[in-house]
N, C-alpha and C. Protein backbone atom coordinates (compact mmCIF):
# COMPACT_ATOMS: atom_id res chain seq x y z
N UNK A 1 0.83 -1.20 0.00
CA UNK A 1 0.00 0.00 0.00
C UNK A 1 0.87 1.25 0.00
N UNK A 2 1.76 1.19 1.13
CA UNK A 2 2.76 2.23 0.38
C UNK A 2 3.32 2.61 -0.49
N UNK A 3 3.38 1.97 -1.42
CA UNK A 3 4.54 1.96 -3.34
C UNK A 3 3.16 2.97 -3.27
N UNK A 4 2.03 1.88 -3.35
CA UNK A 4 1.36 2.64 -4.42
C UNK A 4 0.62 4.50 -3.89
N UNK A 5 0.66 4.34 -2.55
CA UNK A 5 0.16 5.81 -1.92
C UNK A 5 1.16 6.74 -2.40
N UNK A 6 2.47 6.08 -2.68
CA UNK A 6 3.65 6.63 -3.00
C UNK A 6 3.66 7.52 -4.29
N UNK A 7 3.57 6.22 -5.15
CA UNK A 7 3.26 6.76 -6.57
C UNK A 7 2.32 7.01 -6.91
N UNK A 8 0.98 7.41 -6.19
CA UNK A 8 0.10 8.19 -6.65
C UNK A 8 -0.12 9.48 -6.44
N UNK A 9 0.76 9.94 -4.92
CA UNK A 9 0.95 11.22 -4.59
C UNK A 9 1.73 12.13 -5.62
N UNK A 10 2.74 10.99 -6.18
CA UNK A 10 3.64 11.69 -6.71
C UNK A 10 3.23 12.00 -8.31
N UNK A 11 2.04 11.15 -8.55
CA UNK A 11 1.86 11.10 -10.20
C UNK A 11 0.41 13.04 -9.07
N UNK A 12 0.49 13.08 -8.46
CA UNK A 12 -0.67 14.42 -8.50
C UNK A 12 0.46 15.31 -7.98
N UNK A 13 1.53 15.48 -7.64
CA UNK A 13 2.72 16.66 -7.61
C UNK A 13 2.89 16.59 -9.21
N UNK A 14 2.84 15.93 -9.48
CA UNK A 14 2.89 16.40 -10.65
C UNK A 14 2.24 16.81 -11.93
N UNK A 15 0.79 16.99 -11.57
CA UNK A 15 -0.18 17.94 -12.28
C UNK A 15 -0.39 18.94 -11.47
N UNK A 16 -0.23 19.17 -10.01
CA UNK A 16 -0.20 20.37 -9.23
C UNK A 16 0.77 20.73 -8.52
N UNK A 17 1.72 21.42 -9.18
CA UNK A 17 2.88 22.24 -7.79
C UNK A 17 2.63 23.11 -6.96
N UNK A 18 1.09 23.09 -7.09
CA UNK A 18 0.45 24.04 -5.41
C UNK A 18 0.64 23.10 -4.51
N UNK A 19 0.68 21.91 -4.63
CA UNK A 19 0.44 21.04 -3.32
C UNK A 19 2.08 20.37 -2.53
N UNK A 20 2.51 20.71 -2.00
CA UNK A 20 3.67 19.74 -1.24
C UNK A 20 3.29 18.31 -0.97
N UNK A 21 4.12 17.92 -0.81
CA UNK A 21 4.05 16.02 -1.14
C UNK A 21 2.93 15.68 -0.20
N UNK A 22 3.47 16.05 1.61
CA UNK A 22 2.54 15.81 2.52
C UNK A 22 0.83 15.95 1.98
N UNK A 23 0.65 17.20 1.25
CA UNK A 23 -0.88 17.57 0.78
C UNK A 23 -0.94 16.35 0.44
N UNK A 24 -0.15 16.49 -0.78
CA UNK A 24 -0.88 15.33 -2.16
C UNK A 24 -0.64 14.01 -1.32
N UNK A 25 -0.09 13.25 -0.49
CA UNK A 25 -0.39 12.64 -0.01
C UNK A 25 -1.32 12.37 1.18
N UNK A 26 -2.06 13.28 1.50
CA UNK A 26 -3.44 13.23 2.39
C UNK A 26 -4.48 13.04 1.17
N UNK A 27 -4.75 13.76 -0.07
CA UNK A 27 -5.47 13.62 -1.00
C UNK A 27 -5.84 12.34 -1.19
N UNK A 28 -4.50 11.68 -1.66
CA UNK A 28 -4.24 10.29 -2.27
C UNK A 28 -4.76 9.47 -1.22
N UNK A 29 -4.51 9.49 0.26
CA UNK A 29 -5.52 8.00 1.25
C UNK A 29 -6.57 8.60 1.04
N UNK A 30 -7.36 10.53 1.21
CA UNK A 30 -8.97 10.53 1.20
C UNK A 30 -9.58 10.16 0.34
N UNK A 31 -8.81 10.04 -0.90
CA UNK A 31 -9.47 9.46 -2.03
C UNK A 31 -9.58 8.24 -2.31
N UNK A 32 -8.74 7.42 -1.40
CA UNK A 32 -8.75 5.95 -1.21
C UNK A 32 -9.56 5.39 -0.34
N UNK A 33 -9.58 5.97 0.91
CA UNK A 33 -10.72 5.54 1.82
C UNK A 33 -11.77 6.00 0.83
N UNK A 34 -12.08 7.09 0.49
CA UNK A 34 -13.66 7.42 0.49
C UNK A 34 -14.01 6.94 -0.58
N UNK A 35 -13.63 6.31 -2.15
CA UNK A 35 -14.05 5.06 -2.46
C UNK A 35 -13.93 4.31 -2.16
N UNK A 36 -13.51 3.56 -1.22
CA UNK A 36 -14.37 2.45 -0.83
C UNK A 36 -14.79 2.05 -0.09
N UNK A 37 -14.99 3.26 0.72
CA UNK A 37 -16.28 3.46 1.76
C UNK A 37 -17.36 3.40 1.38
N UNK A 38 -17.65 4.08 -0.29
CA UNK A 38 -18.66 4.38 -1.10
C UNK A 38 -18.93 3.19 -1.46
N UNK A 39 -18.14 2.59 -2.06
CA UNK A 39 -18.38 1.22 -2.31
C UNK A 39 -19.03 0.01 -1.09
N UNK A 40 -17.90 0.35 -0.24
CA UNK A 40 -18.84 -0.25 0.91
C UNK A 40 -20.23 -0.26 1.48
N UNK A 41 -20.85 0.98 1.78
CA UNK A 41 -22.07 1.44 1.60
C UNK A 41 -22.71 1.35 0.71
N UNK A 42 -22.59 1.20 -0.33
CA UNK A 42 -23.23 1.05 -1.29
C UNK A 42 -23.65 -0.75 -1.53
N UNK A 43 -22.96 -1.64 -0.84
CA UNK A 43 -23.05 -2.89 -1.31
C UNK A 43 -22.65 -3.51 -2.11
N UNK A 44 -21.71 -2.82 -2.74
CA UNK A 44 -20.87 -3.55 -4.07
C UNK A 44 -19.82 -4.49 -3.28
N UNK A 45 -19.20 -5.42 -4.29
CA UNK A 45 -18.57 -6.59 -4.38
C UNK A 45 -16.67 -5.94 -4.23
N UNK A 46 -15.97 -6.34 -3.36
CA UNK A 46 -14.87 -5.62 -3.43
C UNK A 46 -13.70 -5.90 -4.36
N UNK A 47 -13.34 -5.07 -5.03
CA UNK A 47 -12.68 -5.39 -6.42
C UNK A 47 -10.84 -5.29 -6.11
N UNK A 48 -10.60 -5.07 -5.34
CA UNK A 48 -9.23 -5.09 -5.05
C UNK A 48 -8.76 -3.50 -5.30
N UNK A 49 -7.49 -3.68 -4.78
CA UNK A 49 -5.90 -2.57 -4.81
C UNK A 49 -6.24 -2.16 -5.88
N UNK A 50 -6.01 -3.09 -7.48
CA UNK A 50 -6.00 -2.31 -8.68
C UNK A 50 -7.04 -1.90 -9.29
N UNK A 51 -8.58 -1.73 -8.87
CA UNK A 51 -9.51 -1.12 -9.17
C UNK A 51 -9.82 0.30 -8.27
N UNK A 52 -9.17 0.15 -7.22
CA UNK A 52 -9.15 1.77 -6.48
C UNK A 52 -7.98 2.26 -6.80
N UNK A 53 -6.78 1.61 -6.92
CA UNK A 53 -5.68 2.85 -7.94
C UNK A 53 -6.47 3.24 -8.92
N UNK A 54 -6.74 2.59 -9.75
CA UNK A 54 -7.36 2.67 -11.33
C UNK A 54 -8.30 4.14 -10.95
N UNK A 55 -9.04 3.73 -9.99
CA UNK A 55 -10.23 4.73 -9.76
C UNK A 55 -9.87 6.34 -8.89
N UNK A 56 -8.69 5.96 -8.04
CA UNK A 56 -8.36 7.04 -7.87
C UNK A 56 -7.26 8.16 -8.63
N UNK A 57 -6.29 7.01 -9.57
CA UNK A 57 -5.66 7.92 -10.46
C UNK A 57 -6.51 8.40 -11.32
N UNK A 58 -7.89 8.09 -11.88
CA UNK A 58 -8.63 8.59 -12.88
C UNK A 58 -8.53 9.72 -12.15
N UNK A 59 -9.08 10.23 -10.86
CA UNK A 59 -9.48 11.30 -9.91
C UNK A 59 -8.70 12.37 -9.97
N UNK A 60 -6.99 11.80 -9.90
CA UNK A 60 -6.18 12.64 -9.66
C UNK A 60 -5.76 13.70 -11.30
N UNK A 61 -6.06 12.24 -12.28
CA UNK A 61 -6.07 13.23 -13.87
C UNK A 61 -7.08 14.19 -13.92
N UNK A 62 -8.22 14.12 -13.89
CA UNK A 62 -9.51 14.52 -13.71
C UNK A 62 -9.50 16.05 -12.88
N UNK A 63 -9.57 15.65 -11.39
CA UNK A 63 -9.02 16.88 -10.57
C UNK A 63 -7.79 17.25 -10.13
N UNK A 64 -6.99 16.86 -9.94
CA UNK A 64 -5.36 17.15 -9.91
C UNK A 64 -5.52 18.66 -9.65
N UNK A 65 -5.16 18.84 -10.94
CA UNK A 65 -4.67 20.19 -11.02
C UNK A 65 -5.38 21.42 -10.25
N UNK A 66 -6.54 20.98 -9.82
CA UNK A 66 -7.52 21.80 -9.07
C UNK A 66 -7.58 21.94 -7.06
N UNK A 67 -7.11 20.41 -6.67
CA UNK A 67 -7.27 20.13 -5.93
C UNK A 67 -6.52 21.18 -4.66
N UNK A 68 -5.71 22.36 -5.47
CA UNK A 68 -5.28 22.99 -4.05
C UNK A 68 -6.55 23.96 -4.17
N UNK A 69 -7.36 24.43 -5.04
CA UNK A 69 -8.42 25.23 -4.40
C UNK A 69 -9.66 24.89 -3.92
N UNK A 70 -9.39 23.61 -3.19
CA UNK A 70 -10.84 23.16 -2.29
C UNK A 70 -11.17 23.80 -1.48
N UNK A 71 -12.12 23.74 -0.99
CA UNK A 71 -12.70 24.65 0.33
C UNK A 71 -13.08 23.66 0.46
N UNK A 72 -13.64 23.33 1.94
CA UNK A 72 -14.74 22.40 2.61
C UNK A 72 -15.11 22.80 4.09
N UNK A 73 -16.27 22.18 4.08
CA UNK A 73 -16.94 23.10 5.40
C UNK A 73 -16.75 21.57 6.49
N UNK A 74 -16.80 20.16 5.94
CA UNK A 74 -16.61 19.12 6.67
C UNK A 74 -15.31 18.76 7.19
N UNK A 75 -15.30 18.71 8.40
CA UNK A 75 -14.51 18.81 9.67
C UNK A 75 -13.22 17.39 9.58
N UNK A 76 -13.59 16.70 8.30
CA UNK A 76 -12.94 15.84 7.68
C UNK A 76 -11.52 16.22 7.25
N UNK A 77 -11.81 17.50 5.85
CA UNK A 77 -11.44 18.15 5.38
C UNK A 77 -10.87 19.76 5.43
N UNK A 78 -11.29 19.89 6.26
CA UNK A 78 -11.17 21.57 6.96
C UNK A 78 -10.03 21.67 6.23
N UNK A 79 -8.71 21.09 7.05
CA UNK A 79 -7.06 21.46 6.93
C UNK A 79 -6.84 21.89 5.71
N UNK A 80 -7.32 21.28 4.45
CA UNK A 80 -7.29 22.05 3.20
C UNK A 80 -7.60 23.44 2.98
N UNK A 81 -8.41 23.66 3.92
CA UNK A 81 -9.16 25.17 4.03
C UNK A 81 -7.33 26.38 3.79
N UNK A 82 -6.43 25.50 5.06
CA UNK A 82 -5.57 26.24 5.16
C UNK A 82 -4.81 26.17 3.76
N UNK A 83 -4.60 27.96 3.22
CA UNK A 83 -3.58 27.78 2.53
C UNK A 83 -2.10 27.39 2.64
N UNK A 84 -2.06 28.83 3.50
CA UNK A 84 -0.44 28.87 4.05
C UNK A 84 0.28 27.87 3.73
N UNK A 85 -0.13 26.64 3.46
CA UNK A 85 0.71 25.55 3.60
C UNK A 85 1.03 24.99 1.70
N UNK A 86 0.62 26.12 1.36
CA UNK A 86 0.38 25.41 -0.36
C UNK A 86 1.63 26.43 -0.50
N UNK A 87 2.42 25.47 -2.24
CA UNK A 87 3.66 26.07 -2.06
C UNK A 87 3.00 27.51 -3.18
N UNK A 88 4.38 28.42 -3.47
CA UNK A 88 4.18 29.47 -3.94
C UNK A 88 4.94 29.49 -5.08
């Protein structure tokens, strides 16, 4: 699980140089837990490691480049709120 948290942080530093590694690597597990939490809740059949890379690198092509201007009001997510911490 680490290679791959590894190399997925690092494949989204590199559609966004707003984010420092630490960011893009909080991104990369919320986006891992929370599909397949979704999945979980939802009742689907669990498809393994290489269907949530698959599903979260789609995420990171997709939103990447966006992901340092989130806002969120859920207490999950707040810390993103902070900029200060995005590089310049």
């Amino acid at each position: 699980m680490e290679e791959r948290f590894e190399r997925l942080a690092n494949e989204l530093l590199l559609l966004n140089k707003n984010l420092t590694y630490g960011q893009a690597r909080t991104w990369v597990e919320g986006l891992w837990e929370d599909f397949e939490a979704t999945r979980a809740k939802a009742g689907r059949t669990y498809q393994g490691l290489e269907m949530t890379e698959q599903i979260v690198r789609k995420w990171i092509k997709q939103y990447g480049p966006y992901l340092h201007k989130y806002s969120s009001e859920k207490e999950k997510f707040k810390h993103f709120n902070k900029h200060e911490h995005l590089k310049h």
